[in-house]
Protein backbone atom coordinates (compact mmCIF):
# COMPACT_ATOMS: atom_id res chain seq x y z
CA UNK A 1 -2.62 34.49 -34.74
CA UNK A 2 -4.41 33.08 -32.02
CA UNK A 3 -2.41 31.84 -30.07
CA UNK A 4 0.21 34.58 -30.45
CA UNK A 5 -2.40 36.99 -28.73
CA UNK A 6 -3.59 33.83 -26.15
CA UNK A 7 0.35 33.99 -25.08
CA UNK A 8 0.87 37.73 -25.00
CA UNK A 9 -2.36 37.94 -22.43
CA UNK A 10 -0.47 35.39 -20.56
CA UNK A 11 2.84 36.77 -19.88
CA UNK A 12 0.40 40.17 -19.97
CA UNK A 13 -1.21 38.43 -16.80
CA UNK A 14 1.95 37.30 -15.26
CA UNK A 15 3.80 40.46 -15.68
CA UNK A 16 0.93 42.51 -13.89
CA UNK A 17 -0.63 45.72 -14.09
CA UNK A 18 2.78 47.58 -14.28
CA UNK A 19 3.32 46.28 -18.13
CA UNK A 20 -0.12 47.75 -19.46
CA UNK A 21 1.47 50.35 -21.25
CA UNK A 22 4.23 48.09 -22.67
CA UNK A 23 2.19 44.73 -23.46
CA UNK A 24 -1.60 45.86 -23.14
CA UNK A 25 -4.18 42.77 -22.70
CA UNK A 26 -4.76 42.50 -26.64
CA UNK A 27 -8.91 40.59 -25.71
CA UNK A 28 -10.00 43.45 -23.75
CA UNK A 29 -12.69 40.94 -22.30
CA UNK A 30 -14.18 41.17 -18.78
CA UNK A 31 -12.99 37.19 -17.83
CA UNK A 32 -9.32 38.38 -18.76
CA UNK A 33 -10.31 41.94 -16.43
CA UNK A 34 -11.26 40.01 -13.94
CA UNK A 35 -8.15 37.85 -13.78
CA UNK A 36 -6.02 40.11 -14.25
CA UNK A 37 -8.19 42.00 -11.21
CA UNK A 38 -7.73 38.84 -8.97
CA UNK A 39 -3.84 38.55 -9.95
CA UNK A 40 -3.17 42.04 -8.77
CA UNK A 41 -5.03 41.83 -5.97
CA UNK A 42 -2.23 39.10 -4.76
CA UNK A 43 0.74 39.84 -6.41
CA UNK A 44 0.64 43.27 -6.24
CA UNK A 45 2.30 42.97 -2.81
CA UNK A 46 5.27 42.16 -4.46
CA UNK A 47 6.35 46.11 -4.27
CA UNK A 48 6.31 46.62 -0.53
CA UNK A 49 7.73 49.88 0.14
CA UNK A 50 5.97 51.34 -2.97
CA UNK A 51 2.68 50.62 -1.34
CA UNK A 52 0.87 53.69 -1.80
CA UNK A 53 2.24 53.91 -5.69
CA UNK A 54 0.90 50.87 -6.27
CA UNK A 55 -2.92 51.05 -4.90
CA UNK A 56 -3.07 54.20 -6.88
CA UNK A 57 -2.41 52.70 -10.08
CA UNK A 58 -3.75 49.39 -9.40
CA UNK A 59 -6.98 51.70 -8.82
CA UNK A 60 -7.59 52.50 -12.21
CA UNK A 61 -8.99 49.02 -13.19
CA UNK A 62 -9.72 47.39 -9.87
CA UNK A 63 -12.82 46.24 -8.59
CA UNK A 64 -12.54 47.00 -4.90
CA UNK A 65 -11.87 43.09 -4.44
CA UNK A 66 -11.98 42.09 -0.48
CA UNK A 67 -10.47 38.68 0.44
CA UNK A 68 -14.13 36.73 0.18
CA UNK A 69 -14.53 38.30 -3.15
CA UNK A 70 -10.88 37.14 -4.03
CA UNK A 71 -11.44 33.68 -3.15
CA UNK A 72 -14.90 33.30 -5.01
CA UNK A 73 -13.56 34.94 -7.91
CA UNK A 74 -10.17 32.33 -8.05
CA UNK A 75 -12.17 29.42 -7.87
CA UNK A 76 -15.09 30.77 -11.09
CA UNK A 77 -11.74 31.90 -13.26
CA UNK A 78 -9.02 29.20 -12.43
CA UNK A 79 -8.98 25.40 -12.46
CA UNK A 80 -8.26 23.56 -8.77
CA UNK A 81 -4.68 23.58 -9.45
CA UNK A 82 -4.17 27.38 -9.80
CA UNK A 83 -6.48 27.63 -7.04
CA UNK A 84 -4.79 25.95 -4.89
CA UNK A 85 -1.30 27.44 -5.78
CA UNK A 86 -2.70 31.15 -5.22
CA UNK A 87 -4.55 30.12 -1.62
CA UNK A 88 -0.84 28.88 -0.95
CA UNK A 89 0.99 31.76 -2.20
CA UNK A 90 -1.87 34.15 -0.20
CA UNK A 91 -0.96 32.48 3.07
CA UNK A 92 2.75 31.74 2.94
CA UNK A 93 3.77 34.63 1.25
CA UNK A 94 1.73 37.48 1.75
CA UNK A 95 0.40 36.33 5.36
CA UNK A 96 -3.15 36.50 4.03
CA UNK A 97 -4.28 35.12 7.02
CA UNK A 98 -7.92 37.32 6.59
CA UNK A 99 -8.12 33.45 4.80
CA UNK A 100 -8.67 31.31 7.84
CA UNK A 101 -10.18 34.19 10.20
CA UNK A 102 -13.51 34.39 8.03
CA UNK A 103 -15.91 31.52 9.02
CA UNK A 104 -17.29 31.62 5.04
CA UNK A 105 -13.88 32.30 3.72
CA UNK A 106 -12.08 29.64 5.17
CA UNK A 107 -15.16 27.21 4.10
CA UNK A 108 -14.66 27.92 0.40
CA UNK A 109 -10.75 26.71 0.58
CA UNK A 110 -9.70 23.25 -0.84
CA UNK A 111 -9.10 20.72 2.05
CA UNK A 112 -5.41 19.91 1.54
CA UNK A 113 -2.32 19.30 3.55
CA UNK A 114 -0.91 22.61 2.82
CA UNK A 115 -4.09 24.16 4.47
CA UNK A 116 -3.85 22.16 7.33
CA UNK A 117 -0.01 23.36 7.45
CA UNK A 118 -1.44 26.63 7.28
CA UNK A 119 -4.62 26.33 10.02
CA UNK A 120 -1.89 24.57 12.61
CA UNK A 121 0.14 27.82 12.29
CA UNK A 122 -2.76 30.41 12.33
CA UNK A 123 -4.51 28.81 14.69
CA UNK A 124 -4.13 31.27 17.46
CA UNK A 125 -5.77 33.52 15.61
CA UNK A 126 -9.02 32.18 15.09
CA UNK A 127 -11.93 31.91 17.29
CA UNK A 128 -15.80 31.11 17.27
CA UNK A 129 -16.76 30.15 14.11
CA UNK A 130 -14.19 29.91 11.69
CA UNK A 131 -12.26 28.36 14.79
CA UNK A 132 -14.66 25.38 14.49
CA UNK A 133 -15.03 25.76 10.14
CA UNK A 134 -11.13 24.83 11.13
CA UNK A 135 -11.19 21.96 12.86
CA UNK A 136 -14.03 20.39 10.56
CA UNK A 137 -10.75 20.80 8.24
CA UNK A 138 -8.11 19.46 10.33
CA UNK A 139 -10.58 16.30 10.70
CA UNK A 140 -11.21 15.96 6.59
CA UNK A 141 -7.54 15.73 5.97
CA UNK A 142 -6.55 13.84 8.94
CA UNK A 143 -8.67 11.56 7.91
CA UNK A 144 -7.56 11.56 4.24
CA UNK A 145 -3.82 11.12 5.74
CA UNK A 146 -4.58 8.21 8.12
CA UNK A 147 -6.47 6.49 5.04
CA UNK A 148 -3.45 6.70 3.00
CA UNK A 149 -1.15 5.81 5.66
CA UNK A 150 -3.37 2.73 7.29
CA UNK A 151 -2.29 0.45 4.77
CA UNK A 152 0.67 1.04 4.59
CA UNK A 153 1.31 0.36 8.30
CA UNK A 154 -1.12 -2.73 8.56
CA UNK A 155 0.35 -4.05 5.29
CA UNK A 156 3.74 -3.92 7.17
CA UNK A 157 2.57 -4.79 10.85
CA UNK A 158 -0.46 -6.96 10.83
CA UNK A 159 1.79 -9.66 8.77
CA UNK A 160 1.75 -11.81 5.86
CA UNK A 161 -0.32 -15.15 5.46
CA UNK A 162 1.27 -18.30 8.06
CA UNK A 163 0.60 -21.51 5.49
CA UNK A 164 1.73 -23.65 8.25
CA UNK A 165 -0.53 -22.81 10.82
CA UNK A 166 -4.52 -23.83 11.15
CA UNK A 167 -6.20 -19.93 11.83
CA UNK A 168 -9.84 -19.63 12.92
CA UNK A 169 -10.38 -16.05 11.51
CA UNK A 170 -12.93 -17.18 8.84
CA UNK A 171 -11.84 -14.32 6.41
CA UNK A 172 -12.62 -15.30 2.87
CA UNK A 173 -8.41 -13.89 2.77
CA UNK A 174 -7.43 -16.45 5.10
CA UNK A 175 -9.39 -19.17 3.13
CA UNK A 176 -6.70 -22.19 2.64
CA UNK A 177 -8.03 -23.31 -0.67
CA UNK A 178 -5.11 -25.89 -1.26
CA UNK A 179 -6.08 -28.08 2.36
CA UNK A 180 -9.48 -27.33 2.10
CA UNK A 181 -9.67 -28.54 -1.58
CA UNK A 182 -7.07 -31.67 -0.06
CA UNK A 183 -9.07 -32.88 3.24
CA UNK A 184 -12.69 -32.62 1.04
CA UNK A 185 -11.47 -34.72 -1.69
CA UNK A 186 -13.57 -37.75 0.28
CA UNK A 187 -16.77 -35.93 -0.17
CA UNK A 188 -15.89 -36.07 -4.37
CA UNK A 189 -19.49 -36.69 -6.00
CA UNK A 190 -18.77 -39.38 -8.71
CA UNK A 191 -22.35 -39.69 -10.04
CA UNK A 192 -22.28 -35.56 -10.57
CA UNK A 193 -18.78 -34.81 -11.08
CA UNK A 194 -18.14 -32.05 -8.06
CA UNK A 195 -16.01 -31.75 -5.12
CA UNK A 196 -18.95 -31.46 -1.89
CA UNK A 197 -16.82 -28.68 0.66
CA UNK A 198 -18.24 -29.61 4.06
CA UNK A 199 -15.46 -27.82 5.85
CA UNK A 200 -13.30 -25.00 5.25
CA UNK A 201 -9.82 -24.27 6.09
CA UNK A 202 -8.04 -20.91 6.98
CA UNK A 203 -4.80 -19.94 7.38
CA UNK A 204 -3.71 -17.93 10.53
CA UNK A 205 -2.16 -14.74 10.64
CA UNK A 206 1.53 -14.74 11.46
CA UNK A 207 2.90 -15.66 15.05
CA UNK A 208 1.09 -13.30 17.47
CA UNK A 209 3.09 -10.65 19.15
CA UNK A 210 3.96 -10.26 22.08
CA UNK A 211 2.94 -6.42 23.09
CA UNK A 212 5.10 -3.92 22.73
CA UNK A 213 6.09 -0.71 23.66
CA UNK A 214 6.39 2.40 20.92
CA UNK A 215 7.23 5.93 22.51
CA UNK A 216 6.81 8.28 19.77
CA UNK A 217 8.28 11.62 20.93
CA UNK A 218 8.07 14.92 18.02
CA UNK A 219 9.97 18.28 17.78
CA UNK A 220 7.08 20.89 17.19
CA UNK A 221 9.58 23.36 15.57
CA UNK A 222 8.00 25.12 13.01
CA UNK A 223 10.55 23.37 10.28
CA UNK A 224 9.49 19.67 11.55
CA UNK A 225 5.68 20.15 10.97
CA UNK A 226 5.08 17.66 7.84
CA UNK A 227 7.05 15.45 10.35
CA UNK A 228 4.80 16.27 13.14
CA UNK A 229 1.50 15.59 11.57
CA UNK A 230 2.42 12.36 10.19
CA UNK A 231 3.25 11.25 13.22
CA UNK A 232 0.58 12.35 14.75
CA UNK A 233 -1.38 10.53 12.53
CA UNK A 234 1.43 7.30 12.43
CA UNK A 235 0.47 7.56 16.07
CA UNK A 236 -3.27 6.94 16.55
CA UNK A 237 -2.66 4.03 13.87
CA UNK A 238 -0.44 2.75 15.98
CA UNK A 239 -2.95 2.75 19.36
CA UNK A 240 -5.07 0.94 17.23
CA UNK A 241 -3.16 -2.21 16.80
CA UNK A 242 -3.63 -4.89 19.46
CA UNK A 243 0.57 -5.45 19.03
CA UNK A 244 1.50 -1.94 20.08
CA UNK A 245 1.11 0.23 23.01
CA UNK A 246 1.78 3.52 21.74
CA UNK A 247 2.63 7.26 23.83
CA UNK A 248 2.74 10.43 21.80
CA UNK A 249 4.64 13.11 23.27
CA UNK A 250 5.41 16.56 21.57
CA UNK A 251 8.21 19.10 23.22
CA UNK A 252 10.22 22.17 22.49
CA UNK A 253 11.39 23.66 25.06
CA UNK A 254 8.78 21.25 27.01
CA UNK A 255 6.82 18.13 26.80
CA UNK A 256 4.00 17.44 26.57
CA UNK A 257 2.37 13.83 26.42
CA UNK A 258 -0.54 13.71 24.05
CA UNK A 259 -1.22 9.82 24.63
CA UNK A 260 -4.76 10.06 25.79
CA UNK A 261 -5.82 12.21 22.87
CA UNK A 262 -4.74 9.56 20.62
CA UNK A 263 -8.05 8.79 19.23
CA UNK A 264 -8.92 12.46 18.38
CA UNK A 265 -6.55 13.85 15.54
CA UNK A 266 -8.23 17.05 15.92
CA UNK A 267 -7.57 17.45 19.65
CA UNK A 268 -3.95 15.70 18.76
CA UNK A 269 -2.95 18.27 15.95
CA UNK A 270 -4.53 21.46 17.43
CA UNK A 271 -2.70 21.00 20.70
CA UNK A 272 0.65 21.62 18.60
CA UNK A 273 2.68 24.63 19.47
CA UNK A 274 4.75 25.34 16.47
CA UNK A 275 8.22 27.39 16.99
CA UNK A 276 10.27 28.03 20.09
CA UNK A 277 13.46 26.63 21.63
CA UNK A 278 14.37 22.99 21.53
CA UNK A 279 15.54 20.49 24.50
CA UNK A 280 15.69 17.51 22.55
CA UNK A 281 17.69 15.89 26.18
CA UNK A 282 14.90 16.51 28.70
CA UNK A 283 12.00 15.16 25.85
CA UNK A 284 14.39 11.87 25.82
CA UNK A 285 14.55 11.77 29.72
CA UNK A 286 10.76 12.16 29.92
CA UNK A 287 10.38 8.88 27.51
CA UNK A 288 13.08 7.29 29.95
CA UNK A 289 10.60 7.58 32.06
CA UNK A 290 7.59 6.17 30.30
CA UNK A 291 10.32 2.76 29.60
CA UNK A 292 8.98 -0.35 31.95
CA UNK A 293 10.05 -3.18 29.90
CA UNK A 294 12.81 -2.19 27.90
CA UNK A 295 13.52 -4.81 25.81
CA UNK A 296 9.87 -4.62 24.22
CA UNK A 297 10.71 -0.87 24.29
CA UNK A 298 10.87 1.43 21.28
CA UNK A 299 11.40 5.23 21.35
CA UNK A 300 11.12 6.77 18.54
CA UNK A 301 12.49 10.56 18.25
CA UNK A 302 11.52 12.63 15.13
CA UNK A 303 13.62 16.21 15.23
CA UNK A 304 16.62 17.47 12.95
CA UNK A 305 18.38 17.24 16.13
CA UNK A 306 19.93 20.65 16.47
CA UNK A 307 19.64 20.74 20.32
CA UNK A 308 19.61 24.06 21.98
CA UNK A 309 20.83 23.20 25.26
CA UNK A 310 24.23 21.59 24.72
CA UNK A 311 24.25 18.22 22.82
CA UNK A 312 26.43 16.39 25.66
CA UNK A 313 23.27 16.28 27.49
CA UNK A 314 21.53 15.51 24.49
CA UNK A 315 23.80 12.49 24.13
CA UNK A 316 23.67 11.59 27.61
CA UNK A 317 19.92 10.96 27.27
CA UNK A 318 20.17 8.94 24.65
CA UNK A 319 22.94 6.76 25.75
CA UNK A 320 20.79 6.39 29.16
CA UNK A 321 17.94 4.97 26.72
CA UNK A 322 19.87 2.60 24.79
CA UNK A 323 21.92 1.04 28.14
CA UNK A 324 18.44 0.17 29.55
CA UNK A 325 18.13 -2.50 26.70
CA UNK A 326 15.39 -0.04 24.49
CA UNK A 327 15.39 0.57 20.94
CA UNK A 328 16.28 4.10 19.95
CA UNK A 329 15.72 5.34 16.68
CA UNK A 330 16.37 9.43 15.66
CA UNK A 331 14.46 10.58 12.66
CA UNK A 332 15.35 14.02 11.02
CA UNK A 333 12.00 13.44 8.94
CA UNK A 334 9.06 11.29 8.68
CA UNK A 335 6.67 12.23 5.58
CA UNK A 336 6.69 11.29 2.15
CA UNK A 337 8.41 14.26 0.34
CA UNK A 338 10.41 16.51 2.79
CA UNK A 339 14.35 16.65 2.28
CA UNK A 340 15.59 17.10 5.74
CA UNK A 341 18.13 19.45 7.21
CA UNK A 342 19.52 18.36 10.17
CA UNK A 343 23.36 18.08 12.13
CA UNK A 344 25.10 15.24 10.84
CA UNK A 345 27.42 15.21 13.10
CA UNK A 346 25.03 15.16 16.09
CA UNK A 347 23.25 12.31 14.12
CA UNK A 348 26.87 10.14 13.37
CA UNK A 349 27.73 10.53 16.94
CA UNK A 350 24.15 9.10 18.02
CA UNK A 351 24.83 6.27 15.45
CA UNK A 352 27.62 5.20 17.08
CA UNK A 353 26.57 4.89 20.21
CA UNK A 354 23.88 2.47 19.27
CA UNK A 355 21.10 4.05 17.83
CA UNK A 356 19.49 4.71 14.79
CA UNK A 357 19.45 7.30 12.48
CA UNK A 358 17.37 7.08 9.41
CA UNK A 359 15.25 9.36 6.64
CA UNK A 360 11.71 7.68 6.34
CA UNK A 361 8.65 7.67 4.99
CA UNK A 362 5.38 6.69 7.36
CA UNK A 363 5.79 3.41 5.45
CA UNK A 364 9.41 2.82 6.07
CA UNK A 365 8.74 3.34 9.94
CA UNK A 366 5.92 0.86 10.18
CA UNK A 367 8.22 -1.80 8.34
CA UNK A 368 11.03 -1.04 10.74
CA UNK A 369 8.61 -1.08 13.70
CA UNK A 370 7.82 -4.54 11.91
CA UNK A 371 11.59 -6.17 11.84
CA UNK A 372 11.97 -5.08 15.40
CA UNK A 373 8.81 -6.93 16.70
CA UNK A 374 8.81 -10.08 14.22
């Protein structure tokens, strides 16, 4: 009997206010008020033109909830998964953006990616305070991004273990136990039975790499952003490395070249301008640009490359790229769960005229980057 009346109150909760009369709350207690309180507050704006209706009703049992009061309420009656879902659902669906533009609001959200989505597209909103509260943000899950993706990227980059080389890097992971274990076996004690290590041997890393070039260029359309903070992010990893010389650059309808912010993934991500036209051609003429060895030359072009200033010049670019010996690769996405949409014809026609065209993760890219250097 229960759990019959625990499953009425839910569907009672997910219905709303509107199916009192029909399916009452059947534990008239004040935790299942107040959720069903909190609910409303939300989801009531659902019935759009019958606004006024609505607040009437919804009157009878509310609690005069304002968006501060909403959000400490969510988080004392709902675990950190609901929580999360209903801050998402408040600012993608309803624009709750009264969220971010509260200094102590906007400090009592969960840190996540889908905040930062949300922070990158508000930003223009906020000021003072809760303009700094988000940035302290931006730089928590930057920084929870570049963790994940660091080892990835060294994993693929920094290279695997050369056994046939002497290394000096005296890393206990470069320790060559087999050679040191070989060349020490004259030191053997006899009298005490144990092998006396006088010297150690290490194994180097792989060849050294010659340094090369990686122009990373990203279309700040408001349907690339998952692509355009990872590679934000892909990017200062990338400045890091003593193998790479990396350029950021960001366009729509212009570019701009983010290279010396590459150390600062606040300054990086908050200097995105999200929406607008796209001139994928005159970003690809701007890397051209940036080329000065191009055979240790890779430009890399993130955008679902629907071009909105004529694709021949889109392909002329590109062609112009690959004939001066560079590496060109086109990617429609570059995060670990979006499904891109993207023209693929525009992307078959770049394909065959040399470059390429690929769906990746962060991880895929760095091992790419890694066949193309090795």
């Amino acid at each position: 009997m229960t759990t019959d009346r625990e499953t009425l109150n839910r569907w009672r909760l997910v219905l709303g206010r509107f199916a009192e009369q029909q399916l009452p709350l059947e534990d008239n207690s004040a935790r299942l008020r107040e959720m069903d309180d909190v609910l409303d507050f939300l989801y009531s704006r659902e019935y759009g033109e019958d606004g006024e209706v609505r607040q009437k009703q919804a009157s009878q049992g509310s609690s005069g909830l304002t968006v501060p009061k909403w959000i400490t309420k969510i988080r004392k009656l709902f675990p950190k998964e609901t929580v999360e879902i209903l801050e998402k659902h408040a600012l993608n669906e309803y624009g709750l953006v009264e969220l971010l533009t509260d200094k102590e609001t906007l400090k009592k959200l969960e840190p996540n990616m889908q905040l930062l989505k949300s922070v990158l597209q508000c930003k223009h909103l906020l000021k003072g305070e809760a303009l700094e509260t988000a940035k302290q943000i931006v730089k928590k899950v930057a920084e929870e991004i570049r963790e994940k993706l660091e080892s990835d990227v060294k994993a693929s980059l920094v290279g695997k273990l050369n056994r046939h080389r002497r290394g000096y890097v005296k890393s206990i992971r470069n320790l060559d136990v087999k050679r040191t274990i070989q060349l020490n076996l004259k030191n053997y004690d006899q009298e005490h039975k144990r092998l006396v290590i006088d010297q150690l041997y290490f194994n180097s890393r792989v060849t050294t790499f010659n340094k090369w070039r990686v122009i990373i260029a990203v279309d700040e359309s408001g349907s690339m952003l998952d692509s355009v903070i990872h590679s934000a992010i892909m990017a200062g990893i990338f400045a890091k490395l003593p193998m790479l010389k990396t350029n950021l650059v960001i366009f729509d309808t212009e570019v701009v070249d983010l290279s010396n912010d590459l150390e600062d993934p606040v300054q990086t991500l908050m200097s995105i301008q999200l929406g607008g036209g796209t001139h994928i051609a005159k970003a690809l003429r701007y890397c051209r640009g940036l080329i000065e060895e191009p055979y240790r030359t890779m430009v890399v072009c993130v955008t679902d490359l629907m071009e909105g200033y004529g694709k021949n010049s889109m392909y002329a670019e590109a062609k112009a790229i690959l004939d001066t010996g560079a590496k060109l690769i086109l990617l429609p996405a570059l995060d670990y769960q979006a499904v891109p949409v993207y023209d693929k014809e525009a992307a078959q026609d770049l394909k065959n005229m040399g470059a390429d065209v690929a769906v990746l993760t962060p991880e895929g890219l760095s091992k790419w980057i890694a066949t193309v250097i090795s």
